[in-house]
Structure formats: structure tokens, C-alpha cells
PDB file of N, CA and C in Angstrom:
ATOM      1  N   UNK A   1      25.174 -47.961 -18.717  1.00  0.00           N
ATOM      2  CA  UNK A   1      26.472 -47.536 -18.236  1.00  0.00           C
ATOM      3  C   UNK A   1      26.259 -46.464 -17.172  1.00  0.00           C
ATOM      4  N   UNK A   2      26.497 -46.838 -15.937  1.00  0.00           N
ATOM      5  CA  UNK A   2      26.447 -45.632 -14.622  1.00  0.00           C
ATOM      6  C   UNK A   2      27.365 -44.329 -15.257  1.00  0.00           C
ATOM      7  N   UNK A   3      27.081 -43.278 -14.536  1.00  0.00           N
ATOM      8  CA  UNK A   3      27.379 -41.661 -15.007  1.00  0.00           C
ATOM      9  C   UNK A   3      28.694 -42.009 -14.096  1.00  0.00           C
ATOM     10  N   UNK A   4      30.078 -41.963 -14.725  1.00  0.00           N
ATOM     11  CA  UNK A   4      31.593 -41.850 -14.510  1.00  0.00           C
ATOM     12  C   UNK A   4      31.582 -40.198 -13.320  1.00  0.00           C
ATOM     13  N   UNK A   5      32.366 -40.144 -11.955  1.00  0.00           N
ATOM     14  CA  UNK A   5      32.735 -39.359 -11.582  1.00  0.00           C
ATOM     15  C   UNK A   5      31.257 -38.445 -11.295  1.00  0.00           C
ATOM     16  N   UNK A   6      30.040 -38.948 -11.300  1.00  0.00           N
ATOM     17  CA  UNK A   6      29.000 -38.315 -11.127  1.00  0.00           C
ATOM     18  C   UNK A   6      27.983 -39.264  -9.726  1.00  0.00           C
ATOM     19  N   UNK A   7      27.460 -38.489  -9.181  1.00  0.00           N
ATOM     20  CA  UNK A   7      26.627 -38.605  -7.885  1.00  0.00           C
ATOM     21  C   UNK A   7      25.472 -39.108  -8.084  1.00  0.00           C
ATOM     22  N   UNK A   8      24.659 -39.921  -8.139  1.00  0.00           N
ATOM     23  CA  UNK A   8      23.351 -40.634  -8.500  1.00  0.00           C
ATOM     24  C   UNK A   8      22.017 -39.986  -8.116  1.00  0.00           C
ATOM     25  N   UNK A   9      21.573 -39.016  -8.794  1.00  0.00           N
ATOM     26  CA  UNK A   9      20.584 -37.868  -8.683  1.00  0.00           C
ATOM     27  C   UNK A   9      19.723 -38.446  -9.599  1.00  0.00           C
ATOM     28  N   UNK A  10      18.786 -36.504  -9.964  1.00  0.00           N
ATOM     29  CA  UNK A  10      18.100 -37.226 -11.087  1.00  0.00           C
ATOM     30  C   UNK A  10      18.826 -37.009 -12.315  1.00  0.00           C
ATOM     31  N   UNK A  11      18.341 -37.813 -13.484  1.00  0.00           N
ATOM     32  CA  UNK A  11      18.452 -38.155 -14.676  1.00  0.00           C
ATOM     33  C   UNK A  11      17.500 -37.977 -15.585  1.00  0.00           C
ATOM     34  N   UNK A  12      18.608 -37.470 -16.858  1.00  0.00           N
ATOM     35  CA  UNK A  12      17.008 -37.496 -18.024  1.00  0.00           C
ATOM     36  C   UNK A  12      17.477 -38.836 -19.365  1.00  0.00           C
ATOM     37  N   UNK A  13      16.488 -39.601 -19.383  1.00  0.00           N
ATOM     38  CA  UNK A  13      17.174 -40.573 -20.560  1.00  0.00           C
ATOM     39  C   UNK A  13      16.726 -40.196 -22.080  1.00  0.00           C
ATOM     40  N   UNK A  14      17.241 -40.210 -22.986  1.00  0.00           N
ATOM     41  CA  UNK A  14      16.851 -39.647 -24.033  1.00  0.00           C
ATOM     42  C   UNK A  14      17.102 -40.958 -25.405  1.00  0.00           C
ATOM     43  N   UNK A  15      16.523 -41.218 -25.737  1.00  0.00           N
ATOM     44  CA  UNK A  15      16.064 -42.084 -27.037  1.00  0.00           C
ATOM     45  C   UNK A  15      16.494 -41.606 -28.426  1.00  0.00           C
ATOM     46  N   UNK A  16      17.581 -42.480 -28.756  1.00  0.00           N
ATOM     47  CA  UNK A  16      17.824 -41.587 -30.511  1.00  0.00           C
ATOM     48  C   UNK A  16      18.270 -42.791 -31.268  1.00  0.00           C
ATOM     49  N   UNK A  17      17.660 -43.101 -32.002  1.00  0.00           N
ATOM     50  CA  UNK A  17      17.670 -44.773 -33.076  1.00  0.00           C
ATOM     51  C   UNK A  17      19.042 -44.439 -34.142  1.00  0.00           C
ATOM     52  N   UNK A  18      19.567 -43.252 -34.073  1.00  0.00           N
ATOM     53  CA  UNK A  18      20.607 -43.275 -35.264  1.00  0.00           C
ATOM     54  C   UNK A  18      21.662 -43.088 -34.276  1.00  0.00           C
ATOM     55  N   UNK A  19      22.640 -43.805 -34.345  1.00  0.00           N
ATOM     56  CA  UNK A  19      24.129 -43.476 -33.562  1.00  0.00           C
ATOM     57  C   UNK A  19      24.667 -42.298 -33.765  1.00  0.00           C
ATOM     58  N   UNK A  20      24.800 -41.727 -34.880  1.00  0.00           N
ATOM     59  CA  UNK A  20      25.789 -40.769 -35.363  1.00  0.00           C
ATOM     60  C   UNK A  20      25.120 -39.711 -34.601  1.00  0.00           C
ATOM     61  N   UNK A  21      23.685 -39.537 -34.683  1.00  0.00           N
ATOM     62  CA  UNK A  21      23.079 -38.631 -33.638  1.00  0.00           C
ATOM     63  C   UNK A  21      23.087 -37.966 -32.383  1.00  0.00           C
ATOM     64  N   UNK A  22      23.109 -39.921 -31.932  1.00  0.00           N
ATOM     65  CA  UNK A  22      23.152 -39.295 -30.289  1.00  0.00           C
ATOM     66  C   UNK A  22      25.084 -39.616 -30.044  1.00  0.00           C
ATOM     67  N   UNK A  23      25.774 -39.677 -30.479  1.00  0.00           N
ATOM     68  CA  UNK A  23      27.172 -39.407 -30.301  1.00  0.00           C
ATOM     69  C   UNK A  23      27.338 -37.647 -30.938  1.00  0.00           C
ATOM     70  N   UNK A  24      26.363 -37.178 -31.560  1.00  0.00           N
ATOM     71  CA  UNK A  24      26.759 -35.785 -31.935  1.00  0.00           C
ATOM     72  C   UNK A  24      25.296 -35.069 -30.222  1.00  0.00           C
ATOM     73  N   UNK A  25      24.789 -35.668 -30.121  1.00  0.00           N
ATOM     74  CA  UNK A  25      24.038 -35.081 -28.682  1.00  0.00           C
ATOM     75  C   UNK A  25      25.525 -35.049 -27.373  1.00  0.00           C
ATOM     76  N   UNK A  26      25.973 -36.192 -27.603  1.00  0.00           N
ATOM     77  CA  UNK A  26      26.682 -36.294 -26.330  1.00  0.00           C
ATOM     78  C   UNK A  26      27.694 -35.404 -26.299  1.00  0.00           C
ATOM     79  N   UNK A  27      28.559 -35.147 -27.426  1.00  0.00           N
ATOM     80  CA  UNK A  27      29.222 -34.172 -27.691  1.00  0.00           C
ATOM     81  C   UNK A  27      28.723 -32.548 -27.650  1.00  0.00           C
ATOM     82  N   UNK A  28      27.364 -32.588 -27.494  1.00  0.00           N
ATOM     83  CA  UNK A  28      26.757 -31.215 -27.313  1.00  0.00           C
ATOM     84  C   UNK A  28      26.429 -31.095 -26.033  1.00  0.00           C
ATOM     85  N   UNK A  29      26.196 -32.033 -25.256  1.00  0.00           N
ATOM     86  CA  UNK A  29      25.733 -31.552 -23.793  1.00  0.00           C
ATOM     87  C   UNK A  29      27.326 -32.140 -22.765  1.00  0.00           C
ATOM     88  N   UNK A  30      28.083 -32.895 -23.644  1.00  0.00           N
ATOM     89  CA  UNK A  30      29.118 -33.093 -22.525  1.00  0.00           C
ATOM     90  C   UNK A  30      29.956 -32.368 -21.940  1.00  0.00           C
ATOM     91  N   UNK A  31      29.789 -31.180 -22.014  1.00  0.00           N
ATOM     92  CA  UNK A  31      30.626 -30.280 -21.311  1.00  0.00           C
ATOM     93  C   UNK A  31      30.366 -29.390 -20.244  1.00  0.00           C
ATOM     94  N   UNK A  32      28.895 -29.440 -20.325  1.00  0.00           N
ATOM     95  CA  UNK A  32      28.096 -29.050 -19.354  1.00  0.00           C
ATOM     96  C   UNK A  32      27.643 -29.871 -18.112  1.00  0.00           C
ATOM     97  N   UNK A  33      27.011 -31.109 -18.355  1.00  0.00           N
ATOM     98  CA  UNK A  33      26.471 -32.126 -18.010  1.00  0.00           C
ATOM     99  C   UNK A  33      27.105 -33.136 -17.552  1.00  0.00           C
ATOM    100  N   UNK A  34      27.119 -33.965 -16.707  1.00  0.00           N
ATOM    101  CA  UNK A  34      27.557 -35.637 -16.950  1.00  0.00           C
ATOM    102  C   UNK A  34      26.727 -36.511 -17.746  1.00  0.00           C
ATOM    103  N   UNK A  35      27.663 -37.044 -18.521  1.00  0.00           N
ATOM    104  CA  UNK A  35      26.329 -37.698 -19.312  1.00  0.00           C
ATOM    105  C   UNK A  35      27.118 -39.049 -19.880  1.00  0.00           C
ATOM    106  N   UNK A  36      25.624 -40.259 -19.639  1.00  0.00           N
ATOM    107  CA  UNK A  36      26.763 -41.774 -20.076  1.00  0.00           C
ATOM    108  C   UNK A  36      25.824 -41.733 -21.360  1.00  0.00           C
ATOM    109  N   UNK A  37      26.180 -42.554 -22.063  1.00  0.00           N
ATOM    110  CA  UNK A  37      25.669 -43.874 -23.177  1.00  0.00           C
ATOM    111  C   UNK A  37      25.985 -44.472 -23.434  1.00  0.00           C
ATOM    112  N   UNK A  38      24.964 -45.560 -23.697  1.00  0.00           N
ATOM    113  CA  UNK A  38      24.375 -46.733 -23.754  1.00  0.00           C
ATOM    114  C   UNK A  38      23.611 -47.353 -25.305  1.00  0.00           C
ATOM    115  N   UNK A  39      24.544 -48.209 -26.026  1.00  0.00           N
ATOM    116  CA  UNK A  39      23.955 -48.779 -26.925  1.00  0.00           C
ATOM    117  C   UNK A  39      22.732 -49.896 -26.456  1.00  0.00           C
ATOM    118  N   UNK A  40      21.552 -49.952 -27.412  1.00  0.00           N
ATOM    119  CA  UNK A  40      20.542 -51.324 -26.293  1.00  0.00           C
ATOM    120  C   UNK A  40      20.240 -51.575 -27.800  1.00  0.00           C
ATOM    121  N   UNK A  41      20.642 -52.581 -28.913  1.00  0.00           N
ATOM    122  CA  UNK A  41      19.958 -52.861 -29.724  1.00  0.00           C
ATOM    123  C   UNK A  41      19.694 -51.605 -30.733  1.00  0.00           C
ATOM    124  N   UNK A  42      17.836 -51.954 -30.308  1.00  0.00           N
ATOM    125  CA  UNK A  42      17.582 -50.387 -31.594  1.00  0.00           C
ATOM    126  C   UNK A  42      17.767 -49.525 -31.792  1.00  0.00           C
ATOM    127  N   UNK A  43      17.948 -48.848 -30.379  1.00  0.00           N
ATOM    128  CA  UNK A  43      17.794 -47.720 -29.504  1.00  0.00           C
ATOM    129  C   UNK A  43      19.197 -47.172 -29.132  1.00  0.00           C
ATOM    130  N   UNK A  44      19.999 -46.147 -29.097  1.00  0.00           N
ATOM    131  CA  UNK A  44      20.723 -45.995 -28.268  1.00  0.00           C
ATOM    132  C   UNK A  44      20.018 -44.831 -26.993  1.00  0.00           C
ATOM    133  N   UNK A  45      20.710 -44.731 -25.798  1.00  0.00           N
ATOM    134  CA  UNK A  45      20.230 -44.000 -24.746  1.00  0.00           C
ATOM    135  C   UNK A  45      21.281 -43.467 -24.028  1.00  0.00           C
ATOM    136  N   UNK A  46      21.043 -41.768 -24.463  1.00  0.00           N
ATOM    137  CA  UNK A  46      21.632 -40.592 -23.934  1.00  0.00           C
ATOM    138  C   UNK A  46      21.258 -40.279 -22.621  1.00  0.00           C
ATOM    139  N   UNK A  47      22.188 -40.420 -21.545  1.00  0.00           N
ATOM    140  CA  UNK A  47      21.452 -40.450 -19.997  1.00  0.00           C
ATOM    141  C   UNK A  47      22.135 -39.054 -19.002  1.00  0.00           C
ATOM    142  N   UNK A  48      21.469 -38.180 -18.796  1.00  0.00           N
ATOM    143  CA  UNK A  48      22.000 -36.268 -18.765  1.00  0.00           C
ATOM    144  C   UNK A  48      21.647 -36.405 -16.955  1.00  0.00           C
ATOM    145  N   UNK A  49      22.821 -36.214 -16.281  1.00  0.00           N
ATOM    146  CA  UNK A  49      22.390 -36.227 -14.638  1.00  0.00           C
ATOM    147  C   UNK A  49      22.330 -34.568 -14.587  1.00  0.00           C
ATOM    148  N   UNK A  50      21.188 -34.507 -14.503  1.00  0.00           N
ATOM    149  CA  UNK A  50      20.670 -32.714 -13.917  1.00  0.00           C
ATOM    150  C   UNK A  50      21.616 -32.356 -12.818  1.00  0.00           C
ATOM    151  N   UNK A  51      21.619 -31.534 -13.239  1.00  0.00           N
ATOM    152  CA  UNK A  51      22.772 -30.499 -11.694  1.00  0.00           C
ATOM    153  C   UNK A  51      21.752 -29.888 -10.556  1.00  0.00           C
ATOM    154  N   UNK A  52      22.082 -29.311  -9.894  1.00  0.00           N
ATOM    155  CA  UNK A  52      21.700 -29.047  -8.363  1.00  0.00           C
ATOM    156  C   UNK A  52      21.428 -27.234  -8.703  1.00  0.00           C
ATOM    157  N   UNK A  53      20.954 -26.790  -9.801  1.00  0.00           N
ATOM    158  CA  UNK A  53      21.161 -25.607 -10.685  1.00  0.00           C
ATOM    159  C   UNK A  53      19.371 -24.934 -10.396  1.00  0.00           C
ATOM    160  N   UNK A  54      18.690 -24.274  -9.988  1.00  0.00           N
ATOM    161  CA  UNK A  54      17.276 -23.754 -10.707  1.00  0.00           C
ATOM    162  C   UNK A  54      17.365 -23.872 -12.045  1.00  0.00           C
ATOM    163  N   UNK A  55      16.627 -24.229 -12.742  1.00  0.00           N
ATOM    164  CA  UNK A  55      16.189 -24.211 -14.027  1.00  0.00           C
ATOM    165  C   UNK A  55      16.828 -24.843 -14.844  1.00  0.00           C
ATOM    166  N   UNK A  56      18.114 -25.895 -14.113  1.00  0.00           N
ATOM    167  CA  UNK A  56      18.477 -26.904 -14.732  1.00  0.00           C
ATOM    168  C   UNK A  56      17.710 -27.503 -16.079  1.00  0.00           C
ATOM    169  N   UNK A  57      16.521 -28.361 -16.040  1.00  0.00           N
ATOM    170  CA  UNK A  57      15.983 -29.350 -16.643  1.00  0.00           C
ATOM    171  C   UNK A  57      15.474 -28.264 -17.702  1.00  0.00           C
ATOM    172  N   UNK A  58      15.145 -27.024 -17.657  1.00  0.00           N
ATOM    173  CA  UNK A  58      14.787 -26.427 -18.690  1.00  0.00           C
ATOM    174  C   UNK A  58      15.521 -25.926 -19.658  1.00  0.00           C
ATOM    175  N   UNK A  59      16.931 -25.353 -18.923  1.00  0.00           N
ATOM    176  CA  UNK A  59      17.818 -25.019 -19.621  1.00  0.00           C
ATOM    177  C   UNK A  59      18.362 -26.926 -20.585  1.00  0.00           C
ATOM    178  N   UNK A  60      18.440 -27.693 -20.062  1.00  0.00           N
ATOM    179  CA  UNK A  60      18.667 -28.791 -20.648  1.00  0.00           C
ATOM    180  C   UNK A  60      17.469 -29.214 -21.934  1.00  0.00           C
ATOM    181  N   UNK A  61      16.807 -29.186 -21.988  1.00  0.00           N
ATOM    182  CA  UNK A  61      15.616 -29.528 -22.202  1.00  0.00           C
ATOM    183  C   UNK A  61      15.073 -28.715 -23.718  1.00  0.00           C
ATOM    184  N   UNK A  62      16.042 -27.064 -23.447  1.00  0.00           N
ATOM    185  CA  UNK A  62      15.644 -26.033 -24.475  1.00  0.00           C
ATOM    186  C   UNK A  62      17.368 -26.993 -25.537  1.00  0.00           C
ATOM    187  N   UNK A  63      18.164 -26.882 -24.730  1.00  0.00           N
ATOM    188  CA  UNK A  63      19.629 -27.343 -25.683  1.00  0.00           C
ATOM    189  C   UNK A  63      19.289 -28.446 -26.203  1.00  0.00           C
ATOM    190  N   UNK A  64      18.461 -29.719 -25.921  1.00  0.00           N
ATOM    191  CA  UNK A  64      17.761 -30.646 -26.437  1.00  0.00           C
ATOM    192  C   UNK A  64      17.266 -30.417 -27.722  1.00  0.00           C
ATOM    193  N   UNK A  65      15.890 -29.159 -27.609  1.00  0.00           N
ATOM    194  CA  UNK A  65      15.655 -29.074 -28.713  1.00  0.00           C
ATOM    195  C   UNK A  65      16.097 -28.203 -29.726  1.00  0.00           C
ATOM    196  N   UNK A  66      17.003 -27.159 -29.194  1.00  0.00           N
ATOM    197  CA  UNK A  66      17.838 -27.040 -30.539  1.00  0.00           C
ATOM    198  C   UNK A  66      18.515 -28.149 -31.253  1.00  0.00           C
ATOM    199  N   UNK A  67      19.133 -28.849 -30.986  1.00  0.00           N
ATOM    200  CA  UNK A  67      19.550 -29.969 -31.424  1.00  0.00           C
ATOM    201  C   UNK A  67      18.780 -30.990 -32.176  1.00  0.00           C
ATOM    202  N   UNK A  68      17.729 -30.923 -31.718  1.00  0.00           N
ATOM    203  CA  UNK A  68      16.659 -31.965 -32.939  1.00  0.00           C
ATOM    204  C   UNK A  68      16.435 -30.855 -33.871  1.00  0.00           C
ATOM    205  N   UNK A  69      16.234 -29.475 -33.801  1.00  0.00           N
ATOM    206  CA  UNK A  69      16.038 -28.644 -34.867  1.00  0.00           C
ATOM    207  C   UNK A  69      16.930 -28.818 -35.696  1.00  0.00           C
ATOM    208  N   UNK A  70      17.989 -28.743 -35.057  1.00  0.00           N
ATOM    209  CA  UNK A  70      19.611 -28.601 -36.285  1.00  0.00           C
ATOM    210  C   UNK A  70      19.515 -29.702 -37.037  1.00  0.00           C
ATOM    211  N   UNK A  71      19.204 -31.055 -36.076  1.00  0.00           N
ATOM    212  CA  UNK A  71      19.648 -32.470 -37.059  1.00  0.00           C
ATOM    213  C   UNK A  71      18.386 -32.898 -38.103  1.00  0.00           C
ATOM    214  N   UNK A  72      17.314 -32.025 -37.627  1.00  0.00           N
ATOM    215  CA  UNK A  72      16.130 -31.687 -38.759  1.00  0.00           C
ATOM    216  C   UNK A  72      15.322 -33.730 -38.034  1.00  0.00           C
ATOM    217  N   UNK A  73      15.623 -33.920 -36.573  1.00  0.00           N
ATOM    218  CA  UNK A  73      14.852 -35.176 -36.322  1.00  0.00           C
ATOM    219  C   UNK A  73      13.245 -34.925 -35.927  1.00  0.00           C
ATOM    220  N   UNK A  74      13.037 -33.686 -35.540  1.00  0.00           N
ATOM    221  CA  UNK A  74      10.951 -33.667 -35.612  1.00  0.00           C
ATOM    222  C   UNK A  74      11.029 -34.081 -33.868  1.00  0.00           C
ATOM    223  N   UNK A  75      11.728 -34.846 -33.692  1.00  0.00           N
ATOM    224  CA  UNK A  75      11.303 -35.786 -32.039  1.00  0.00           C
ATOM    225  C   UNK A  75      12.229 -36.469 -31.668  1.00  0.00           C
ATOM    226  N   UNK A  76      12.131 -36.537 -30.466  1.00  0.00           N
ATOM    227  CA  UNK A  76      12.840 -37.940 -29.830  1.00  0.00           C
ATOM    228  C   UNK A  76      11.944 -38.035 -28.148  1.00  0.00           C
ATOM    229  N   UNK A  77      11.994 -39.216 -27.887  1.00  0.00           N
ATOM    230  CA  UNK A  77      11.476 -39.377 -26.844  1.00  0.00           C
ATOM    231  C   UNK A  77      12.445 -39.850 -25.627  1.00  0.00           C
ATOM    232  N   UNK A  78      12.043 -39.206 -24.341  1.00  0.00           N
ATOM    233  CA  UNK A  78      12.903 -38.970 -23.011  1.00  0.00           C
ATOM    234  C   UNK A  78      12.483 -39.479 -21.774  1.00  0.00           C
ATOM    235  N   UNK A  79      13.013 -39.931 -21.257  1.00  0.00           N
ATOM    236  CA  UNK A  79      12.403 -40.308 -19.947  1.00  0.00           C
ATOM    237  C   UNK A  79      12.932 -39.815 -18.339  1.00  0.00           C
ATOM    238  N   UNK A  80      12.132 -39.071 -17.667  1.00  0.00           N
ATOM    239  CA  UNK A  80      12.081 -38.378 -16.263  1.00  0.00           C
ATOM    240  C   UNK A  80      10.970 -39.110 -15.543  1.00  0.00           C
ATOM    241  N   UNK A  81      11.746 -39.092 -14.384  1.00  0.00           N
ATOM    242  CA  UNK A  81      10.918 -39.170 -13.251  1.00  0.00           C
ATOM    243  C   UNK A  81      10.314 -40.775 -13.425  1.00  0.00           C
ATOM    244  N   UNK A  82      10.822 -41.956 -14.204  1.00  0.00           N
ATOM    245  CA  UNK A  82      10.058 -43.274 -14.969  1.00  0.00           C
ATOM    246  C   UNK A  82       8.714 -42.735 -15.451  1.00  0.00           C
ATOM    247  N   UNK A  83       8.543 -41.718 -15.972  1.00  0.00           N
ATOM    248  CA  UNK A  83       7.683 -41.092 -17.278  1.00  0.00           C
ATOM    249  C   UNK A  83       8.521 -41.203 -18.505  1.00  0.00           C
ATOM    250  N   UNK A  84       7.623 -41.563 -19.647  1.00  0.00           N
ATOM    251  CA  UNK A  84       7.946 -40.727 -20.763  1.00  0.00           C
ATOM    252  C   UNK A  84       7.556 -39.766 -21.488  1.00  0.00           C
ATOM    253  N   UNK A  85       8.362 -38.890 -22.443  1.00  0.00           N
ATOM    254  CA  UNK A  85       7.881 -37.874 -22.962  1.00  0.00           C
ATOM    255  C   UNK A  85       8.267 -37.991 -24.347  1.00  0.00           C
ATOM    256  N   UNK A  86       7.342 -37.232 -25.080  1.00  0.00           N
ATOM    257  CA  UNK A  86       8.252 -37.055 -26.290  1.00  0.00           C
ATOM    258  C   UNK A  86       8.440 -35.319 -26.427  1.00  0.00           C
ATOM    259  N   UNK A  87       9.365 -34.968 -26.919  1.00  0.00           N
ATOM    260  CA  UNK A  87      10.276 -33.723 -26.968  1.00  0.00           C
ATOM    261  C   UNK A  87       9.975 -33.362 -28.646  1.00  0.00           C
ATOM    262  N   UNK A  88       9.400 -32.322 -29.063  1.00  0.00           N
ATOM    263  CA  UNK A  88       9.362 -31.693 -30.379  1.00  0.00           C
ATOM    264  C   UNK A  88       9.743 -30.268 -30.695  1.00  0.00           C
ATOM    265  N   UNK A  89      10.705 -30.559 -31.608  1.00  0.00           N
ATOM    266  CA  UNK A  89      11.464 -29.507 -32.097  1.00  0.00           C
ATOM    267  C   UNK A  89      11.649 -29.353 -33.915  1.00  0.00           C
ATOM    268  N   UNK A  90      11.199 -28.245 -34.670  1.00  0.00           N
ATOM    269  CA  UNK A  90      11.215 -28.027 -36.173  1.00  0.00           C
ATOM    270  C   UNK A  90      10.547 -29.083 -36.765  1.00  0.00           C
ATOM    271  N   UNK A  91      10.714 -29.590 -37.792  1.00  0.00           N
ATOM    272  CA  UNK A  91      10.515 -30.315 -38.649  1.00  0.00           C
ATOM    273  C   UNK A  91      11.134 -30.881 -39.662  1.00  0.00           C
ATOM    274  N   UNK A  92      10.664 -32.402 -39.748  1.00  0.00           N
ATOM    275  CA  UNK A  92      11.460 -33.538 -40.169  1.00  0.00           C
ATOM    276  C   UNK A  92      11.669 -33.623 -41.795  1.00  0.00           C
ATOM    277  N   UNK A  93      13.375 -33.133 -41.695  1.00  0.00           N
ATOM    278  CA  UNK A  93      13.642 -33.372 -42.646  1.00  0.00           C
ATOM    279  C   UNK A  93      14.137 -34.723 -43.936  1.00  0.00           C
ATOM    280  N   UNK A  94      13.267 -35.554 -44.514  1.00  0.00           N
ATOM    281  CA  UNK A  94      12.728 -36.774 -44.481  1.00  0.00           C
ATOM    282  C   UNK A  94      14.108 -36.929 -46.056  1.00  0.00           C
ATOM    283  N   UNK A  95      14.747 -36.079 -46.181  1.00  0.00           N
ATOM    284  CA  UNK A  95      15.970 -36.562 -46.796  1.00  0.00           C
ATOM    285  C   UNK A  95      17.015 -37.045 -46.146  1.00  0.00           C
ATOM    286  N   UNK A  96      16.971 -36.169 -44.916  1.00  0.00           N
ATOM    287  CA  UNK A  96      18.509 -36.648 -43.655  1.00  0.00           C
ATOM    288  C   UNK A  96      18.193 -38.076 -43.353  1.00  0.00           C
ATOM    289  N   UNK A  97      16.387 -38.029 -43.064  1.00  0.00           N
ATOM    290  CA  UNK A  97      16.621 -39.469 -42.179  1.00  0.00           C
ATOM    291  C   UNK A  97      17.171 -40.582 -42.385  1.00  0.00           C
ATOM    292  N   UNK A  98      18.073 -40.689 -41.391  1.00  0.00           N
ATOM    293  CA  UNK A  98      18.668 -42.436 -41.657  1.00  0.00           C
ATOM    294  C   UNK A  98      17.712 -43.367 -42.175  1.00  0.00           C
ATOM    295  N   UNK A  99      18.260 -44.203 -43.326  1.00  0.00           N
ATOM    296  CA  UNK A  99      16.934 -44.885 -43.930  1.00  0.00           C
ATOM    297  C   UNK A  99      15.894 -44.318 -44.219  1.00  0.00           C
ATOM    298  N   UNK A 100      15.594 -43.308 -44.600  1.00  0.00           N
ATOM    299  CA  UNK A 100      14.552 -42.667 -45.004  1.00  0.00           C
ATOM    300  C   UNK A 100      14.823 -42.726 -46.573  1.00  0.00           C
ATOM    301  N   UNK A 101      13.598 -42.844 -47.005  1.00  0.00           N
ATOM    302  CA  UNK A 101      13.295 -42.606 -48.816  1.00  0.00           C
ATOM    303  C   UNK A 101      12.444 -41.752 -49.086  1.00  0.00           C
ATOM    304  N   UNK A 102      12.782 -40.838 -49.992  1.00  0.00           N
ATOM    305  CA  UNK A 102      11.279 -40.279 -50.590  1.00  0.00           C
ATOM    306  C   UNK A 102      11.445 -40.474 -52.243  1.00  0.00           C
ATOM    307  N   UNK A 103       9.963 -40.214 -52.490  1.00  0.00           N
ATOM    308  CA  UNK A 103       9.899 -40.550 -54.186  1.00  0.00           C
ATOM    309  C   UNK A 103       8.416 -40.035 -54.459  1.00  0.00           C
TER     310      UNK A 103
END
């Protein structure tokens, strides 16, 4: 889904397999950011058009990982520049995870 009312710059794509997730990401960076998503199957993809800002991508990047801290996800992986990365923040809390079991 192209970025609504936004200028075709760069972009950061961000990877999150649980919906409820990245609809609670989009709601955290949408007020700042332009930002589309995109269901694809397994994957949904959170897509953040960087602003014209210094220190944009870092300041984005740090709000990122508070957000995997809070939702207790360990990671998610992002894509800049057609690189990928993976992004780590706290540790995975293996009761939240969607489909996750322990025993």
C-alpha cells in the first residue's frame, strides 16, 4: 500500500508476524510519521517514510525499540536502503508470544 498524502523518499519496512502488534506499532509511530500497512500472508509490513529531520532514522529506530521492549517481542526485522536488519530490544517474553507454549 503506497504512503497516503506522503512524498516517495526513503522508507523503513518493518516485519511483525502478529497483527495485533504491528496495528499497535502503527498506532505508535502514526502521529509522527507517515506510515502505510500492508498485510502479505505471514508477515504483516509496517512501512515509516523518514522525514527530511537530522537524526530522523535514529530517533525512529530508538521508538522502534521501545516498543519491542514493551510488547516483550526480543526482535523484529526491518528493511533500509534494500538491506535487512534485525532490530533488538529486551527480552522475549515467551508467555505473550502469539502461539507460543511453555511447559
Amino acid at each position: 500500500m503506497p504512503l497516503t498524502g506522503c512524498a516517495a523518499v526513503d522508507v523503513v519496512h518493518f516485519e511483525i508476524v502478529d497483527l495485533a502488534h504491528a496495528v499497535r506499532l502503527v498506532r505508535r509511530l502514526g502521529g509522527r510519521w507517515c506510515i502505510a500497512f500492508e498485510e502479505r500472508g505471514d508477515v504483516n509490513v509496517v512501512t515509516v517514510e523518514l522525514r527530511r529531520r537530522p537524526g530522523d532514522l535514529a530517533l525512529l529506530l530508538r521508538e522502534v525499540e521501545h516498543w519491542i521492549t514493551e510488547g516483550s517481542l526480543c526482535a523484529i526485522r526491518f528493511e533500509l536502503d534494500g538491506r535487512e536488519y534485525v532490530i533488538q530490544a529486551g527480552e522475549a517474553d515467551w508467555m505473550r508470544v502469539p502461539g507460543g507454549e511453555c511447559g
